[in-house]
Protein backbone atom coordinates (compact mmCIF):
# COMPACT_ATOMS: atom_id res chain seq x y z
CA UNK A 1 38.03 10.84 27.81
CA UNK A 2 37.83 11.33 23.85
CA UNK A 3 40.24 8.65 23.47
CA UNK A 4 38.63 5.86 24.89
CA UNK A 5 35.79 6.79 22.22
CA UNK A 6 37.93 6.51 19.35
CA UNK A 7 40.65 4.39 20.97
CA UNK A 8 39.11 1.11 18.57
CA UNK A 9 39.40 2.92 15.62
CA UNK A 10 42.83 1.39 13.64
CA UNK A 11 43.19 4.18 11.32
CA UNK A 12 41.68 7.60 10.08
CA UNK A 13 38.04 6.46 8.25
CA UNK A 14 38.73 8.08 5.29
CA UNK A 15 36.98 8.16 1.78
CA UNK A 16 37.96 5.20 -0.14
CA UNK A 17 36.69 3.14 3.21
CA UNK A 18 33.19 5.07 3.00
CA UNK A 19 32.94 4.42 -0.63
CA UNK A 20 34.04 0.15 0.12
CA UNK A 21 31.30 0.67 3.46
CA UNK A 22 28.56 1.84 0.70
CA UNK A 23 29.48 -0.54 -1.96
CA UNK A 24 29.16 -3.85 0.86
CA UNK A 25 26.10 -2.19 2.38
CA UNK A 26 24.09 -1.99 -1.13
CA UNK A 27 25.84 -5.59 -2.32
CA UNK A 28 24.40 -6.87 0.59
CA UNK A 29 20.79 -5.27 0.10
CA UNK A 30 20.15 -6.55 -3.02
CA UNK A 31 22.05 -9.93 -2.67
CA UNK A 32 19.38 -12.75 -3.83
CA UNK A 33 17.16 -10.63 -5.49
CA UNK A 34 16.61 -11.00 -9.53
CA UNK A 35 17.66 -7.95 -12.10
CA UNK A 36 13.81 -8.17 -12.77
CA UNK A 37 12.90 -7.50 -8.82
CA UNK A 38 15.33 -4.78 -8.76
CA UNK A 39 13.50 -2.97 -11.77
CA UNK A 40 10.11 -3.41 -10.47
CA UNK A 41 11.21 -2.42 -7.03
CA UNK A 42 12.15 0.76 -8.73
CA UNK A 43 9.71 1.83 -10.95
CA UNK A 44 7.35 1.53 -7.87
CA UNK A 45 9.50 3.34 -5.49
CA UNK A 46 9.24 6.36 -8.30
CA UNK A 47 5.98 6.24 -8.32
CA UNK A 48 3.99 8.06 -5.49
CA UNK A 49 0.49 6.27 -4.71
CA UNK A 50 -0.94 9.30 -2.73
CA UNK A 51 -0.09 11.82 -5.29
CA UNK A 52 -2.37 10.27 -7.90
CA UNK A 53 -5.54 11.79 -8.55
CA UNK A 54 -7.97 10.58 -10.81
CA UNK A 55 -10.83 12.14 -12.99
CA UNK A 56 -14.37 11.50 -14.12
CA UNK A 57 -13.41 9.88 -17.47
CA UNK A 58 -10.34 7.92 -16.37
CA UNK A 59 -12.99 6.51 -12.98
CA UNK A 60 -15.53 5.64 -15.83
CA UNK A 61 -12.87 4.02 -18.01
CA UNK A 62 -11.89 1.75 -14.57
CA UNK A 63 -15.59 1.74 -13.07
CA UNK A 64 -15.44 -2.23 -13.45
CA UNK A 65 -12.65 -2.62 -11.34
CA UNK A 66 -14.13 0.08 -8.71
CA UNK A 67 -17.27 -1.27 -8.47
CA UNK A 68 -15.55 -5.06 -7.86
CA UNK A 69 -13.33 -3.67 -5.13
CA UNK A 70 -15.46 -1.35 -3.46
CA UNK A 71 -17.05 -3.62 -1.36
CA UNK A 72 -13.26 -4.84 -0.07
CA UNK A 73 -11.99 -1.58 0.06
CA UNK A 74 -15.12 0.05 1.93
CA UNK A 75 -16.68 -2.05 4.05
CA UNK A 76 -19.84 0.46 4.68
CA UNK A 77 -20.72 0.19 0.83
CA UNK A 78 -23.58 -1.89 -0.32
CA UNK A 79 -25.18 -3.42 -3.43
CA UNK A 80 -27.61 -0.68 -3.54
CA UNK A 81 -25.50 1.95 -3.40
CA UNK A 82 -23.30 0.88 -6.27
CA UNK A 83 -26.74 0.04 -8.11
CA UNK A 84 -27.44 3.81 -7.57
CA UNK A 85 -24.28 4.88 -8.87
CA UNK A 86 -24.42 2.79 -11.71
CA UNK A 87 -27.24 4.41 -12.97
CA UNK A 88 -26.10 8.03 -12.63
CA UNK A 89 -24.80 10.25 -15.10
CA UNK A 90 -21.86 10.79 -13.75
CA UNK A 91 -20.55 7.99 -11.79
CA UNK A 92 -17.70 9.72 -10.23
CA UNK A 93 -19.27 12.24 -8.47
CA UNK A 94 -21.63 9.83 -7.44
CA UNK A 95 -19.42 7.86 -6.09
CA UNK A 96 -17.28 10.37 -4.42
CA UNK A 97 -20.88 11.69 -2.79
CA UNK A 98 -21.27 8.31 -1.47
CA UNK A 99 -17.71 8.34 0.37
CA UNK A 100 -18.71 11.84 1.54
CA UNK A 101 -22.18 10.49 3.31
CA UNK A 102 -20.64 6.93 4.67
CA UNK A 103 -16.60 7.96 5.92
CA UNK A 104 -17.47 11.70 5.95
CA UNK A 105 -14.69 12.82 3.56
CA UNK A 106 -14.80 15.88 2.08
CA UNK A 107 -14.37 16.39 -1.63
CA UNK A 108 -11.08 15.99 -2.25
CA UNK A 109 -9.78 13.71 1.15
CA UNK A 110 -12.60 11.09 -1.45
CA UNK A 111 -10.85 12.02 -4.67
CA UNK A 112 -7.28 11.49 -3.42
CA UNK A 113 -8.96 7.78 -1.49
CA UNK A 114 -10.13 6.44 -4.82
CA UNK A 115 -7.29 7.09 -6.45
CA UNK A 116 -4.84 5.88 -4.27
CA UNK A 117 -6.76 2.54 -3.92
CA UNK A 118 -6.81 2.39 -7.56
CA UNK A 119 -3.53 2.75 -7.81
CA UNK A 120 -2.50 0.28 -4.89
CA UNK A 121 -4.49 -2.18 -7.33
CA UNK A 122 -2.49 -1.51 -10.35
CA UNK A 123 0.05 -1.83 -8.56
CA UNK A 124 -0.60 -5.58 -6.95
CA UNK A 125 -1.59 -6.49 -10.23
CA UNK A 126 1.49 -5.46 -11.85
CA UNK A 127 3.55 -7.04 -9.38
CA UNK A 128 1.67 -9.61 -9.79
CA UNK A 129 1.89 -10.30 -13.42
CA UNK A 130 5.70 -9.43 -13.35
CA UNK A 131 6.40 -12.63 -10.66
CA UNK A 132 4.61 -14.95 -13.05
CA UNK A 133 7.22 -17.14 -14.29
């Protein structure tokens, strides 16, 4: 029985073919792609989205983009509410109450959501700017 398994097997695979097999299999992965694709595609696979966290001052430093996207990104968000969190002190935790009262998050499950669609953002953006020719 094991030889009609490995009966279509010429020869012994041995460690030179394994090394031609992964050469051919990543030749033919990035076959038609540019250099500058291949960078960008990994610089972004290096980065991790959900492990990004982000603060009070770096939210306030971004709040323009936030408040643009939150309507796109939340869908239970309104006018007024980003009116009310425009004029608190601290707009982060403002905002990150708001998540809590319309999705239910708690404190951190709201954090780690803003900063991940932050950083999905960035990230269209940059791949945006990067395919411009």
């Amino acid at each position: 029985m094991w030889r009609s398994v490995y009966a279509p097997l010429p020869r012994v695979f041995g460690l030179y073919d394994a090394i031609w097999l992964n050469e051919k299999l990543e030749n033919r992965r990035t076959k038609g792609r540019s250099e500058r694709r291949r960078k960008l595609e990994q610089l972004f696979r290096t980065e991790n989205l959900k492990s990004r966290i982000m603060d009070k001052n770096e939210f306030e430093g971004k709040w323009k983009i936030i408040k643009d996207q939150s309507k796109t990104w939340w869908s239970l968000i309104t006018d007024s509410d980003l009116k009310q969190v425009e004029t608190a002190d601290i707009k982060f935790f403002e905002y990150v109450d708001l998540l809590q009262l319309k999705y239910g998050y708690d404190r951190q499950m709201a954090k780690d959501e803003i900063g991940r669609r932050v950083a999905e953002y960035e990230t269209k953006l940059q791949t945006i700017i990067a395919t411009r020719p």
